[in-house]
N, C-alpha and C. Protein backbone atom coordinates (compact mmCIF):
# COMPACT_ATOMS: atom_id res chain seq x y z
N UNK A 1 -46.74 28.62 -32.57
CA UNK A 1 -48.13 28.36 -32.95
C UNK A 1 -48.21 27.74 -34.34
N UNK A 2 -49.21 26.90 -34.33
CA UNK A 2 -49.32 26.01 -35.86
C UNK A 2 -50.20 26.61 -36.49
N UNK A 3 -50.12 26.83 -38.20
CA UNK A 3 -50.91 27.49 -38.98
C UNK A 3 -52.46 27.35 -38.59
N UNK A 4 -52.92 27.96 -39.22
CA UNK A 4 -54.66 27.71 -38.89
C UNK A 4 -55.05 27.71 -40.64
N UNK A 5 -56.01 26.71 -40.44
CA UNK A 5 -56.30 26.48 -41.90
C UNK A 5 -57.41 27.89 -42.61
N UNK A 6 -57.82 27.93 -43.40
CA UNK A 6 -58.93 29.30 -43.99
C UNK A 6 -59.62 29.70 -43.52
N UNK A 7 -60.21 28.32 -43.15
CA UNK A 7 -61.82 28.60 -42.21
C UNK A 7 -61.43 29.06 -40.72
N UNK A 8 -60.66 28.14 -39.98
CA UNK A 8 -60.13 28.90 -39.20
C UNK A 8 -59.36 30.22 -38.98
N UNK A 9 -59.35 30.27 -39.71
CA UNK A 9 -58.88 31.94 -39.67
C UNK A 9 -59.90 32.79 -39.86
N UNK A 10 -60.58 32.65 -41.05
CA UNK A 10 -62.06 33.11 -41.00
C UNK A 10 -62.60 33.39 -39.71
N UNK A 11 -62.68 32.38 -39.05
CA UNK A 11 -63.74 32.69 -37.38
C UNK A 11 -63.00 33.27 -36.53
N UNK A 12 -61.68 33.14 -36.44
CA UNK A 12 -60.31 33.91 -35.66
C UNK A 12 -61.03 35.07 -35.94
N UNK A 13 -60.70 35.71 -37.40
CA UNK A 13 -60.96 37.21 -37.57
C UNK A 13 -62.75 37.81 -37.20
N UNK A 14 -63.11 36.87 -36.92
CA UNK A 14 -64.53 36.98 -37.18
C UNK A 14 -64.79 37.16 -35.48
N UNK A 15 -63.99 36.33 -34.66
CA UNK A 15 -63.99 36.87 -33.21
C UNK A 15 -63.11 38.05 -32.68
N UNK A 16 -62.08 38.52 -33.31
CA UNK A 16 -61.16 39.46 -33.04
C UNK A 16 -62.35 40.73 -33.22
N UNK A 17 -62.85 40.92 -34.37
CA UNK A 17 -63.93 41.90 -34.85
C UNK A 17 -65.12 42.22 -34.16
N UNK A 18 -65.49 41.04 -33.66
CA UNK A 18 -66.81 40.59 -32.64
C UNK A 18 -66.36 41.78 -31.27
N UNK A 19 -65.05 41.30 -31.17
CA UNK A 19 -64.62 41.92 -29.63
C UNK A 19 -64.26 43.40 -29.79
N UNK A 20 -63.80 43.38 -30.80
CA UNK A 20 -63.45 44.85 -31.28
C UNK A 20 -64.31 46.15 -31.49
N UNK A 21 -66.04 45.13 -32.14
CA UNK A 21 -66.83 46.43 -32.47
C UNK A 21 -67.86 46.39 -31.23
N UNK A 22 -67.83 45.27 -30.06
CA UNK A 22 -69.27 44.85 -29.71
C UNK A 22 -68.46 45.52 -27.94
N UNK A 23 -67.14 44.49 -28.13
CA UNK A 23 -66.70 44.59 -26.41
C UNK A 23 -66.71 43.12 -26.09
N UNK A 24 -67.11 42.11 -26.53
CA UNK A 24 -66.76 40.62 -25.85
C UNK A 24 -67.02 39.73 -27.40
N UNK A 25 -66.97 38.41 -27.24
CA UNK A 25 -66.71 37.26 -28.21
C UNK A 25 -67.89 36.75 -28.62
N UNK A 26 -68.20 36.24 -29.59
CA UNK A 26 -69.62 35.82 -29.93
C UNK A 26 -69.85 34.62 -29.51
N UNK A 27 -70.90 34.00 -29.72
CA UNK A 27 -71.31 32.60 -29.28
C UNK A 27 -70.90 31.66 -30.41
N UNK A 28 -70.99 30.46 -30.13
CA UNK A 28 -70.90 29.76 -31.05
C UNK A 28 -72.16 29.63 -32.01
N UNK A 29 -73.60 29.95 -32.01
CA UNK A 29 -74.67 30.70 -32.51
C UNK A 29 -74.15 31.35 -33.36
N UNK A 30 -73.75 32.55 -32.86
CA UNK A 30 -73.33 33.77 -33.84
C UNK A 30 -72.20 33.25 -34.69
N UNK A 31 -71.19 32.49 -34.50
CA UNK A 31 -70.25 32.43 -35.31
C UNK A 31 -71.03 31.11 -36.79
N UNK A 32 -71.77 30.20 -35.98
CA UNK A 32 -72.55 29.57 -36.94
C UNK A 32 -73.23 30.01 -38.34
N UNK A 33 -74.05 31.19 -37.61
CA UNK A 33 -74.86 32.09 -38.48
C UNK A 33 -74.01 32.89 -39.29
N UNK A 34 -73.01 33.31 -38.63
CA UNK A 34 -71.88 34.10 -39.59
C UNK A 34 -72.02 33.93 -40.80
N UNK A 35 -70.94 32.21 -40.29
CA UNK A 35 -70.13 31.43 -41.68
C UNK A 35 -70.73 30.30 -42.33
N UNK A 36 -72.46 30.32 -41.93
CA UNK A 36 -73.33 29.68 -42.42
C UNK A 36 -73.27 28.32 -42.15
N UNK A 37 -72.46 27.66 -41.12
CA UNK A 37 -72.58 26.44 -40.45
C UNK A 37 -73.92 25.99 -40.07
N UNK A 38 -74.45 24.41 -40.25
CA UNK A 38 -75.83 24.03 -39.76
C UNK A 38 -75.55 23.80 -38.29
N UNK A 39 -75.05 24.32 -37.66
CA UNK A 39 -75.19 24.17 -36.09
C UNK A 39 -73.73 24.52 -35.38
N UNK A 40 -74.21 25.24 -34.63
CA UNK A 40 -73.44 25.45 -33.23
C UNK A 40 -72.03 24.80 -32.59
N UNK A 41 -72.42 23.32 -33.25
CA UNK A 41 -71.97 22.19 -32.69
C UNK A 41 -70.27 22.53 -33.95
N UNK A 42 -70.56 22.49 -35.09
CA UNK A 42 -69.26 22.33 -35.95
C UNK A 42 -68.56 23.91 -35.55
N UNK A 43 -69.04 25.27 -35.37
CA UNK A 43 -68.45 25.87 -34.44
C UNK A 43 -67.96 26.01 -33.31
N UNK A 44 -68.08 24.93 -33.07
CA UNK A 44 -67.38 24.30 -31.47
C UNK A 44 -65.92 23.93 -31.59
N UNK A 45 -66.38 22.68 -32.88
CA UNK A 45 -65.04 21.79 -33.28
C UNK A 45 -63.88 22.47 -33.79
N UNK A 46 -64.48 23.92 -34.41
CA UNK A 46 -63.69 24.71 -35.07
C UNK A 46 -62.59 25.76 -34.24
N UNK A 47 -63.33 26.00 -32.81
CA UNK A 47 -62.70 26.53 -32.07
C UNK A 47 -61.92 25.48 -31.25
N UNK A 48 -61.99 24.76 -31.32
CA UNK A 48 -61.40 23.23 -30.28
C UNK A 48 -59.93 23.74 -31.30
N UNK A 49 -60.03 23.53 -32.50
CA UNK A 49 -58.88 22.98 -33.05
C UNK A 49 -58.21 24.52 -33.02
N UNK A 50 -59.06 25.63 -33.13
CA UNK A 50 -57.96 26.87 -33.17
C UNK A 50 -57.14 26.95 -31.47
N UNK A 51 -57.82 26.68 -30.86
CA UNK A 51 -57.45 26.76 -29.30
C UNK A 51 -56.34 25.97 -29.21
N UNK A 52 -56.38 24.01 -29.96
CA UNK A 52 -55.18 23.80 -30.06
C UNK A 52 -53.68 24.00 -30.47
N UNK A 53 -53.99 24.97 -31.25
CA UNK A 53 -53.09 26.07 -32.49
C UNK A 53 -52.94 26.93 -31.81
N UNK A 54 -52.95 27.32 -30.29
CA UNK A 54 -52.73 28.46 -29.66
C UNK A 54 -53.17 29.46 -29.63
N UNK A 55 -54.51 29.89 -30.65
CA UNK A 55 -54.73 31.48 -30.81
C UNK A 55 -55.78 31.60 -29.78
N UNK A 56 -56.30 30.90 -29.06
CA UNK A 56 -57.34 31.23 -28.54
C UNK A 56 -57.57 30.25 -27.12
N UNK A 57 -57.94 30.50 -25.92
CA UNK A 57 -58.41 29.97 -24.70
C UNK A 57 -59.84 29.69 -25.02
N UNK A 58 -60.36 28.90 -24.60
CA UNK A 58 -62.11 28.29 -24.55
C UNK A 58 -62.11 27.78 -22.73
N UNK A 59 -62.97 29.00 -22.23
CA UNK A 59 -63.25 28.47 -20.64
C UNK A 59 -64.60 28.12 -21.18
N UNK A 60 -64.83 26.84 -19.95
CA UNK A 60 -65.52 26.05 -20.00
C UNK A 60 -67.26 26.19 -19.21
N UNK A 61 -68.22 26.64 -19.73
CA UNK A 61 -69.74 26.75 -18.77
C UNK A 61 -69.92 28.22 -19.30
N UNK A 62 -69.31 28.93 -20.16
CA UNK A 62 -69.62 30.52 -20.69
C UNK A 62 -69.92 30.18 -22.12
N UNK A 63 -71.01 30.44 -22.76
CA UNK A 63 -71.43 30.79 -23.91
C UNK A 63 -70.68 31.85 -25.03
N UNK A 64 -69.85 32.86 -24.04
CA UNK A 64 -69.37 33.77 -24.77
C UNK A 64 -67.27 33.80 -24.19
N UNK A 65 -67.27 32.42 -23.59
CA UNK A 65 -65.88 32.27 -22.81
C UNK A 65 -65.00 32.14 -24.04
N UNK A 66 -64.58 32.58 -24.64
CA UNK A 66 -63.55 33.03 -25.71
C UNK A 66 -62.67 33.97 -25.50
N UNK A 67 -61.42 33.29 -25.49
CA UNK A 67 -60.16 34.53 -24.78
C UNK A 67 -59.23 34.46 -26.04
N UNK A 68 -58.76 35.57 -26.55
CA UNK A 68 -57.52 35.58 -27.71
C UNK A 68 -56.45 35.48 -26.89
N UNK A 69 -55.21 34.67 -27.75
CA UNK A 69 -53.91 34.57 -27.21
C UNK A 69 -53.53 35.41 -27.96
N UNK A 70 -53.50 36.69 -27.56
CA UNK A 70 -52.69 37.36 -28.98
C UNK A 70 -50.75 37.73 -28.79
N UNK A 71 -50.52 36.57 -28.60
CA UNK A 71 -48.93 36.67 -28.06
C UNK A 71 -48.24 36.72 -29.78
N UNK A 72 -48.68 36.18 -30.82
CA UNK A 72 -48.72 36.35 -31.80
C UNK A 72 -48.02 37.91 -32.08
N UNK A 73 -49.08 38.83 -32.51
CA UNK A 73 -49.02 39.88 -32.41
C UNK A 73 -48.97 41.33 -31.35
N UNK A 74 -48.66 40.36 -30.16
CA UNK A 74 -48.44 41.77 -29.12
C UNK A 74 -47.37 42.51 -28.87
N UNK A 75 -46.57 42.27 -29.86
CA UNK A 75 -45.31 43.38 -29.57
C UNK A 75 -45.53 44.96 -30.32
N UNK A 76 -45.49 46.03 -29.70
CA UNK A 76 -45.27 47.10 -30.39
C UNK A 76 -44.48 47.72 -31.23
N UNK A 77 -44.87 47.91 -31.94
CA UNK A 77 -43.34 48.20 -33.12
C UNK A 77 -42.80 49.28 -32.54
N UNK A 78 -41.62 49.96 -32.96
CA UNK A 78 -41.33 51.17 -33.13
C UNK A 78 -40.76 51.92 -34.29
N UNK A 79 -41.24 52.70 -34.69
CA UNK A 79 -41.05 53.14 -35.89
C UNK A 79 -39.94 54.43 -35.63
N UNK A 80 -39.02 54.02 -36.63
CA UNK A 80 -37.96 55.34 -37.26
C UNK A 80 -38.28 56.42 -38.10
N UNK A 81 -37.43 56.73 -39.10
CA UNK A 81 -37.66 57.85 -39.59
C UNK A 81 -38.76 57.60 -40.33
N UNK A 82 -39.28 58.17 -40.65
CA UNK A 82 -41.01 57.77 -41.60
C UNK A 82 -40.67 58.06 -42.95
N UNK A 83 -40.35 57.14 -44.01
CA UNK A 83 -40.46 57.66 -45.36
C UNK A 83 -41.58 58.97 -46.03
N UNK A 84 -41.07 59.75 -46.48
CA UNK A 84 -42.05 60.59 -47.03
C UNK A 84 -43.11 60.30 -47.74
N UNK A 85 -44.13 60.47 -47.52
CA UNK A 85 -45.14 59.65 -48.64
C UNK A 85 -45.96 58.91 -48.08
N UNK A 86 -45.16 57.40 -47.40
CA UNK A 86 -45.40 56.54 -47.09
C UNK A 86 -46.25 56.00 -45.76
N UNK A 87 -46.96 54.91 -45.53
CA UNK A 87 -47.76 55.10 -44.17
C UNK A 87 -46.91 54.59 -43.35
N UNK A 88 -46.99 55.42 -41.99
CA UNK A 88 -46.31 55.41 -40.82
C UNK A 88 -46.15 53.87 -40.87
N UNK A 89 -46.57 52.79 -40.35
CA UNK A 89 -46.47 51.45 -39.71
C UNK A 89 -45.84 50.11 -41.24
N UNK A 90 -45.38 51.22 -42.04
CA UNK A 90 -44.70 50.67 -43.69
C UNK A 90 -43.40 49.33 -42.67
N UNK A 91 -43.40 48.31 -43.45
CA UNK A 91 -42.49 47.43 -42.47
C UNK A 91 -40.97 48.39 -42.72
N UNK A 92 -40.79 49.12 -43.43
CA UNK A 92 -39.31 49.50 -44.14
C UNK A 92 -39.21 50.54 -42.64
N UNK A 93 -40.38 51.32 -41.76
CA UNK A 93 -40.23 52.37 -41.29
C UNK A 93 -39.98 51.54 -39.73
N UNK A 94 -40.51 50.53 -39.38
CA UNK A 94 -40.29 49.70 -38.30
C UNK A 94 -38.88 49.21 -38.00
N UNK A 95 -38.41 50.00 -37.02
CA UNK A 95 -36.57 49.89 -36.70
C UNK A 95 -37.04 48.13 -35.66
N UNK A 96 -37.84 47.84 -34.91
CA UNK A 96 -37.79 47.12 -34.15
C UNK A 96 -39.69 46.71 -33.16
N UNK A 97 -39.31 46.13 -32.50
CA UNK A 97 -40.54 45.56 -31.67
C UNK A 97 -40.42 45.20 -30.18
N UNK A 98 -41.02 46.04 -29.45
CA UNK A 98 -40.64 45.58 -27.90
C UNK A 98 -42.12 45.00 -27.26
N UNK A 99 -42.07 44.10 -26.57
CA UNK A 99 -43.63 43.32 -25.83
C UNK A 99 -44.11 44.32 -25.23
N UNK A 100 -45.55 44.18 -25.54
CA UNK A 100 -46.41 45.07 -24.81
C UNK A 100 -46.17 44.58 -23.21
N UNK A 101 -46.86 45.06 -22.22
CA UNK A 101 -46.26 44.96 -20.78
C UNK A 101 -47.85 45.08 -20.07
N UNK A 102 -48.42 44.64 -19.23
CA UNK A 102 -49.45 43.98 -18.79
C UNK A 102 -50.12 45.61 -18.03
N UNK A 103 -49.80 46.45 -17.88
CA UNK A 103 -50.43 47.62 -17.44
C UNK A 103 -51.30 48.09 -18.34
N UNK A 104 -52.03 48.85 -18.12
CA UNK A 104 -53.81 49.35 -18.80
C UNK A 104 -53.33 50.22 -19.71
N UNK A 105 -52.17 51.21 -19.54
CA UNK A 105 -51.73 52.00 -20.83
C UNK A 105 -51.43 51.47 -21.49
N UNK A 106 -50.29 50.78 -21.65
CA UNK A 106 -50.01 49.82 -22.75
C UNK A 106 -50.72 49.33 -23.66
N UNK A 107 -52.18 49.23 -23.42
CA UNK A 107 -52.61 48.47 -24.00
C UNK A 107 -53.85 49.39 -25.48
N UNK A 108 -53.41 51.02 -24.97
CA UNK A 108 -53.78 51.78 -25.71
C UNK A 108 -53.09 52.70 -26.57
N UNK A 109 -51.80 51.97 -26.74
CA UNK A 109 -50.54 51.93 -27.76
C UNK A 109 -50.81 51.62 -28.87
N UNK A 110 -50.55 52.31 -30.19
CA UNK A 110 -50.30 51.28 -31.15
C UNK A 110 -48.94 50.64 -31.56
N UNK A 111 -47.89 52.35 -31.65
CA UNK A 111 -47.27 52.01 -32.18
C UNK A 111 -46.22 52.96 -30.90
N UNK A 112 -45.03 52.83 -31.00
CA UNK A 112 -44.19 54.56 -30.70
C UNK A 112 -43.39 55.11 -31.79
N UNK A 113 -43.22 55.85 -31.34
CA UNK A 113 -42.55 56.82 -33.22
C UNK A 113 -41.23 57.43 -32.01
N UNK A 114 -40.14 57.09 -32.83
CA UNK A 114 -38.81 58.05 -31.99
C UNK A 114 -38.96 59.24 -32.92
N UNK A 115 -38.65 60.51 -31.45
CA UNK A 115 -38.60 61.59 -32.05
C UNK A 115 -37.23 61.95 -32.10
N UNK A 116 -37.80 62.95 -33.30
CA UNK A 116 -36.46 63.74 -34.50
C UNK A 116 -36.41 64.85 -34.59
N UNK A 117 -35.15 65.52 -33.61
CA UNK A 117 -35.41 67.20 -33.53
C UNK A 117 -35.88 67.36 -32.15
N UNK A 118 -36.18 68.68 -31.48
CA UNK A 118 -35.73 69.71 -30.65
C UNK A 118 -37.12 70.01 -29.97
N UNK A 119 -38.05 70.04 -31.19
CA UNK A 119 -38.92 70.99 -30.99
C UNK A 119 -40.38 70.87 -29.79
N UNK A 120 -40.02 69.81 -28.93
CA UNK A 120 -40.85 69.35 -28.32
C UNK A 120 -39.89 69.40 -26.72
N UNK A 121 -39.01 69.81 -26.41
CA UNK A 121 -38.25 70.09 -25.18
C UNK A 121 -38.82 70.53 -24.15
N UNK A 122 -39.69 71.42 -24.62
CA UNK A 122 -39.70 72.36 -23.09
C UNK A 122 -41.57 71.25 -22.84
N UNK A 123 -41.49 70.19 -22.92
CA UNK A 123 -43.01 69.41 -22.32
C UNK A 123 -41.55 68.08 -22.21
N UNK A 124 -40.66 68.02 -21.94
CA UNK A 124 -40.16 67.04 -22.19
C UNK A 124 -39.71 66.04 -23.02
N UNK A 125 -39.76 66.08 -24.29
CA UNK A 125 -39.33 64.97 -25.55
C UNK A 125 -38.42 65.83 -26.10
N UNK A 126 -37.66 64.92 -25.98
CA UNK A 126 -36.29 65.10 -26.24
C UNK A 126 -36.32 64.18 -27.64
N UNK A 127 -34.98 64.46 -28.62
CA UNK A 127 -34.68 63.76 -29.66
C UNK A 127 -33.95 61.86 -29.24
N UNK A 128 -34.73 61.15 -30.08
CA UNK A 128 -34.31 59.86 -29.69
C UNK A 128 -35.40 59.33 -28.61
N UNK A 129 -35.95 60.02 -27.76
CA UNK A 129 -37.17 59.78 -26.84
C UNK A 129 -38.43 58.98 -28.28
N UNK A 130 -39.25 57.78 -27.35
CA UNK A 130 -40.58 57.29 -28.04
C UNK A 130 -41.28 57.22 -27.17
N UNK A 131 -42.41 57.72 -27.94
CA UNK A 131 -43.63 58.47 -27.67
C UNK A 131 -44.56 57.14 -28.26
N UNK A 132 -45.68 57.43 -27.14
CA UNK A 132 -46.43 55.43 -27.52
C UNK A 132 -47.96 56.78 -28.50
N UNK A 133 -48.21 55.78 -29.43
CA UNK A 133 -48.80 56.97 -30.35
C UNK A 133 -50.50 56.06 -30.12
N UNK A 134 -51.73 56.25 -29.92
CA UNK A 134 -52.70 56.23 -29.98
C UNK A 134 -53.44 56.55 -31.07
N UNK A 135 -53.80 54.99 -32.52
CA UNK A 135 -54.58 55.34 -33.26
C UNK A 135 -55.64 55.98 -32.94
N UNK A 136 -56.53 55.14 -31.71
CA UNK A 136 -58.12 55.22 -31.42
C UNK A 136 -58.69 56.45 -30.89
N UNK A 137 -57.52 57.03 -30.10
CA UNK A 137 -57.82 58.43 -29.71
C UNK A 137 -58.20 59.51 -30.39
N UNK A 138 -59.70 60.02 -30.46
CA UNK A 138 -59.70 61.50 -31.11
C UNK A 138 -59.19 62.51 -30.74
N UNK A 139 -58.18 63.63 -31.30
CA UNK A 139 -57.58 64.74 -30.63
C UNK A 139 -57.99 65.52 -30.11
N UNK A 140 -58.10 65.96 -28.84
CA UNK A 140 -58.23 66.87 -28.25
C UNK A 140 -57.33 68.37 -28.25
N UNK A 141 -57.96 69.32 -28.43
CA UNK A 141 -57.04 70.57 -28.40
C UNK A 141 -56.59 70.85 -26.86
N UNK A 142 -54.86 70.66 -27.07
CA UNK A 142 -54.21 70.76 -26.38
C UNK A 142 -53.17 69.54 -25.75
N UNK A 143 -53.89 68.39 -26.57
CA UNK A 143 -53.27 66.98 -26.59
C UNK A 143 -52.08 67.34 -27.97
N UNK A 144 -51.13 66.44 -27.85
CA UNK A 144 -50.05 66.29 -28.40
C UNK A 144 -50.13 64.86 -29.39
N UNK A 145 -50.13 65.45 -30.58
CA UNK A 145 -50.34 64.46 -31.36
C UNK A 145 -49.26 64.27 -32.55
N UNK A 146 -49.38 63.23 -33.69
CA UNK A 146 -48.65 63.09 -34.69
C UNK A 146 -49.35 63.04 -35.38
N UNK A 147 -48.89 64.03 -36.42
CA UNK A 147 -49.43 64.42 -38.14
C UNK A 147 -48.87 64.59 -39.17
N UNK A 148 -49.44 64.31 -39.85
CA UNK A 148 -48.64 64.35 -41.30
C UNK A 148 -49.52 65.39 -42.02
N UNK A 149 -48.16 66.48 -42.61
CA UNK A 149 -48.39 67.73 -43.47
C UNK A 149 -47.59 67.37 -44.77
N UNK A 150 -48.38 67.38 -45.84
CA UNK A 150 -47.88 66.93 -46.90
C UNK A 150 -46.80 65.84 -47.10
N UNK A 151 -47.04 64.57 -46.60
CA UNK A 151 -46.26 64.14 -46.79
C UNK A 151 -45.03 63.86 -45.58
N UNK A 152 -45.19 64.63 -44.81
CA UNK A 152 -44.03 65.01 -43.56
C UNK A 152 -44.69 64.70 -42.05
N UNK A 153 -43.86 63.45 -41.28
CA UNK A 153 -44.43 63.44 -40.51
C UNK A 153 -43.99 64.36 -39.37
N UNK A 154 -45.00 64.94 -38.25
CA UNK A 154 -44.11 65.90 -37.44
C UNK A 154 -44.92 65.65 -35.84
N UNK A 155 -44.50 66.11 -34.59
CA UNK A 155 -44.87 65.73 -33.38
C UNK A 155 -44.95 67.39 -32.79
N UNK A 156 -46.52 67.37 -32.65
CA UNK A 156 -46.60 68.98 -32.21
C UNK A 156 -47.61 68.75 -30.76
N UNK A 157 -48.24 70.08 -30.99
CA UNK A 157 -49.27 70.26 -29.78
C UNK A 157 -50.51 70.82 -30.40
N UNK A 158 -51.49 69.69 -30.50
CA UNK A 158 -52.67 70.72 -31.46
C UNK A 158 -53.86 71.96 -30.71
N UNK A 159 -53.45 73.25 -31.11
CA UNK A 159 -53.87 74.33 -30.58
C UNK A 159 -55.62 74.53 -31.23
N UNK A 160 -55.66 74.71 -32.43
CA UNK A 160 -56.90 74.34 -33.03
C UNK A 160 -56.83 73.57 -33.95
N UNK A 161 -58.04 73.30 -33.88
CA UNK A 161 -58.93 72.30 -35.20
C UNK A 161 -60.03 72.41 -35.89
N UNK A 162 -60.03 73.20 -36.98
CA UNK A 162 -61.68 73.17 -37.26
C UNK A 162 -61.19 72.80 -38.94
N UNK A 163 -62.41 73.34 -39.76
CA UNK A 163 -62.52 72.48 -41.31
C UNK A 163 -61.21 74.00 -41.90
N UNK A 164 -61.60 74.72 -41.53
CA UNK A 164 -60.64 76.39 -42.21
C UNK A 164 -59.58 76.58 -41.43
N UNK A 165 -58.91 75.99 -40.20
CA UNK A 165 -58.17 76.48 -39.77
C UNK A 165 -57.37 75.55 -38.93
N UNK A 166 -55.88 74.94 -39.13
CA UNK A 166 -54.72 73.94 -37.64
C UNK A 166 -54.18 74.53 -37.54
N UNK A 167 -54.10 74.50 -36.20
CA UNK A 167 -52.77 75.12 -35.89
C UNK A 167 -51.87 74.04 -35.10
N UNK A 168 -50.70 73.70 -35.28
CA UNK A 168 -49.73 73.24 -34.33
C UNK A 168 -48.56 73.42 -33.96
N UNK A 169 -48.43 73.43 -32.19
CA UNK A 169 -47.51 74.75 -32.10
C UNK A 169 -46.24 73.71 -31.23
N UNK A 170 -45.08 74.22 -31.83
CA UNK A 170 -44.04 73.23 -30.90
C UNK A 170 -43.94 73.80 -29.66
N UNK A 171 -43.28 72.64 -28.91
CA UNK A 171 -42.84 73.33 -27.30
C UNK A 171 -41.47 73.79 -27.07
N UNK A 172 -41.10 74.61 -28.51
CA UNK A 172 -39.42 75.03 -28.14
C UNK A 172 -39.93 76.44 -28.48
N UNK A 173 -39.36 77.67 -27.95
CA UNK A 173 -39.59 78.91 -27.80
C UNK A 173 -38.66 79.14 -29.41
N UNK A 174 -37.97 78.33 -29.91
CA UNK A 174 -37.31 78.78 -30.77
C UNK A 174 -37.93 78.30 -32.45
N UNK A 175 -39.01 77.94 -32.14
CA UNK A 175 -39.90 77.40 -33.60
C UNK A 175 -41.23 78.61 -33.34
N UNK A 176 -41.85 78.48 -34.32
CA UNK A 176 -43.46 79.25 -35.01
C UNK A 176 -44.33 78.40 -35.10
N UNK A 177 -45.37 78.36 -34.22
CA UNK A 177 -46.63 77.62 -34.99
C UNK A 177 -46.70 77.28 -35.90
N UNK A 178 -47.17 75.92 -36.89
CA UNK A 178 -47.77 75.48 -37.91
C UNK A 178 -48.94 75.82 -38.23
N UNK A 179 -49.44 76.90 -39.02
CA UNK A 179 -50.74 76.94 -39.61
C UNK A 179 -51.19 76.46 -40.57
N UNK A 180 -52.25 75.58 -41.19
CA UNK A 180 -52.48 74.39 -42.02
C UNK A 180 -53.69 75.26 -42.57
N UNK A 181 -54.44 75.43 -43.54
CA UNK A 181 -55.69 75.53 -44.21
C UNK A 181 -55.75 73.83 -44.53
N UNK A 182 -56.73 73.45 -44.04
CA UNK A 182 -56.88 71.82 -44.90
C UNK A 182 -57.29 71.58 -46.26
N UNK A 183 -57.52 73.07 -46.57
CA UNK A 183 -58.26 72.83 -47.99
C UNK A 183 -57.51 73.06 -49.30
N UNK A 184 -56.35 73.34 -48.63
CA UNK A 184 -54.86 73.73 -49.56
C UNK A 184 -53.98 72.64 -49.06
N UNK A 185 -53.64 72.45 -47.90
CA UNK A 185 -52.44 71.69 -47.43
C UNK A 185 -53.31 69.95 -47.13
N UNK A 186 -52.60 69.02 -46.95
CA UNK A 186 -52.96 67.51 -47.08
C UNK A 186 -52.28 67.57 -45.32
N UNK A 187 -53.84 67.51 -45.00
CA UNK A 187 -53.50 67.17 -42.77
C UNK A 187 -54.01 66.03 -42.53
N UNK A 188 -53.23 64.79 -41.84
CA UNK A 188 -53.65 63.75 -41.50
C UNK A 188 -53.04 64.14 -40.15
N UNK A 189 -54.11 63.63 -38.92
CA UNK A 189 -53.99 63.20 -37.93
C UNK A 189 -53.89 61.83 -37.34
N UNK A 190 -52.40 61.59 -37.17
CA UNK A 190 -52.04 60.15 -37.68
C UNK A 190 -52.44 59.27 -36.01
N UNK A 191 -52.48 59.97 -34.52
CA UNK A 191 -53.03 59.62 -33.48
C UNK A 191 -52.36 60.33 -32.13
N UNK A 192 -52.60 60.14 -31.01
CA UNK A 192 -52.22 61.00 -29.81
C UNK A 192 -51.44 60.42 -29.31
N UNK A 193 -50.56 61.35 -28.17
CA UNK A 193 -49.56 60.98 -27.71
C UNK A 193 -50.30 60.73 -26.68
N UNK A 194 -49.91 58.84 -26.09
CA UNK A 194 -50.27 58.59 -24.67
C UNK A 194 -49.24 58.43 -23.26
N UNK A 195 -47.99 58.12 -24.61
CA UNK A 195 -46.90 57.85 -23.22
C UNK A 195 -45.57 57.82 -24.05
N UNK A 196 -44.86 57.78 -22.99
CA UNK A 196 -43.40 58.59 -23.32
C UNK A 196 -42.44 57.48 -22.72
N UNK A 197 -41.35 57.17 -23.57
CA UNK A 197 -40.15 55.80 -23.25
C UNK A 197 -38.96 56.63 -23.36
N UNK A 198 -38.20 56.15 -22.35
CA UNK A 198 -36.75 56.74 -22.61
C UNK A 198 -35.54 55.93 -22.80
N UNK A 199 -35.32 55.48 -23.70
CA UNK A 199 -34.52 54.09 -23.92
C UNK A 199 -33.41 54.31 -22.84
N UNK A 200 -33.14 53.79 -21.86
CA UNK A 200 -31.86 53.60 -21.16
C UNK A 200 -30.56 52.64 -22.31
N UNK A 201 -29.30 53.79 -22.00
CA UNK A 201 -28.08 53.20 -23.44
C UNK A 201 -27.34 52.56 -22.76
């Protein structure tokens, strides 16, 4: 794909966002009014030339026919050991990138995180197993999520959640619940577990 100049990128991000907060692509109207274009018409030309640059399909007789190519960015990372401190998706923590794959889960992946340690066995995750991690998902008690406790990222089962009280409990008979006060300890709920990879060696 060939660079896209400012402005084009501008309306790129400006339709990625469109689709992201609304559910479909704006008009060439809306993108006008956006970026303060006198007409419709030079938002046309603007998408002509990003479409030639690959980022984007334009079907023809739809007002709102705007398709992203996002081949760009559709590979999922997978992330290794997580620096302490640091945010999960840090490029240093990204061991690699495999293509997303055309099924409906997939596509509610962000990232997968290989797991480290034992403590998740008896539900199945094993050490070296990746787990496809779900920013968008809010946790549900009893969903299996990834969090970070001070600093430490870890893969549990969240039992409760309220403002005074986490608990997260592993699935090995041979660990103790995590109990968190949030108002002492630093709890990020980093997203849910949606699906599970088993690298064949």
């Amino acid at each position: 794909m060939k660079n896209l100049t400012k402005r084009q990128e501008e309306i790129l991000n400006l339709i990625k966002s469109h689709i992201q907060d609304l559910g479909f692509p704006p008009t060439r109207a809306d993108i006008a009014k956006s970026l303060g274009f006198k007409s419709p018409n030079a938002a046309e030309q603007h998408l002509r030339a990003i479409e030639k640059k690959g980022f984007i399909s334009i079907l023809s007789g739809a007002s709102r026919g705007i398709i992203l190519n996002d081949t760009a960015n559709d590979d999922i990372p997978i992330i290794g050991l997580v620096a302490a401190g640091g945010p999960i998706l840090a490029e240093e923590n990204i061991e690699k990138t495999i293509p997303r794959s055309n099924n409906l889960l997939s596509n509610e992946i962000d990232y997968y995180l290989r797991v480290k340690g034992d403590s998740m066995v008896d539900v199945g995750i094993f050490e070296e197993d990746l787990i496809g991690v779900s920013k968008t998902l809010n946790p549900k008690i009893g969903s299996i999520v990834v969090a970070r406790i001070n600093n430490e990222v870890t893969v549990k089962t969240l039992i409760e959640f309220n403002q005074n009280k986490v608990i997260l409990r592993a699935e090995n008979k041979n660990y103790s619940d995590i109990k968190i006060n949030p108002s002492i300890d630093e709890l990020v709920i980093e997203g849910s577990c949606v699906a599970l990879l088993r690298e064949s060696i």
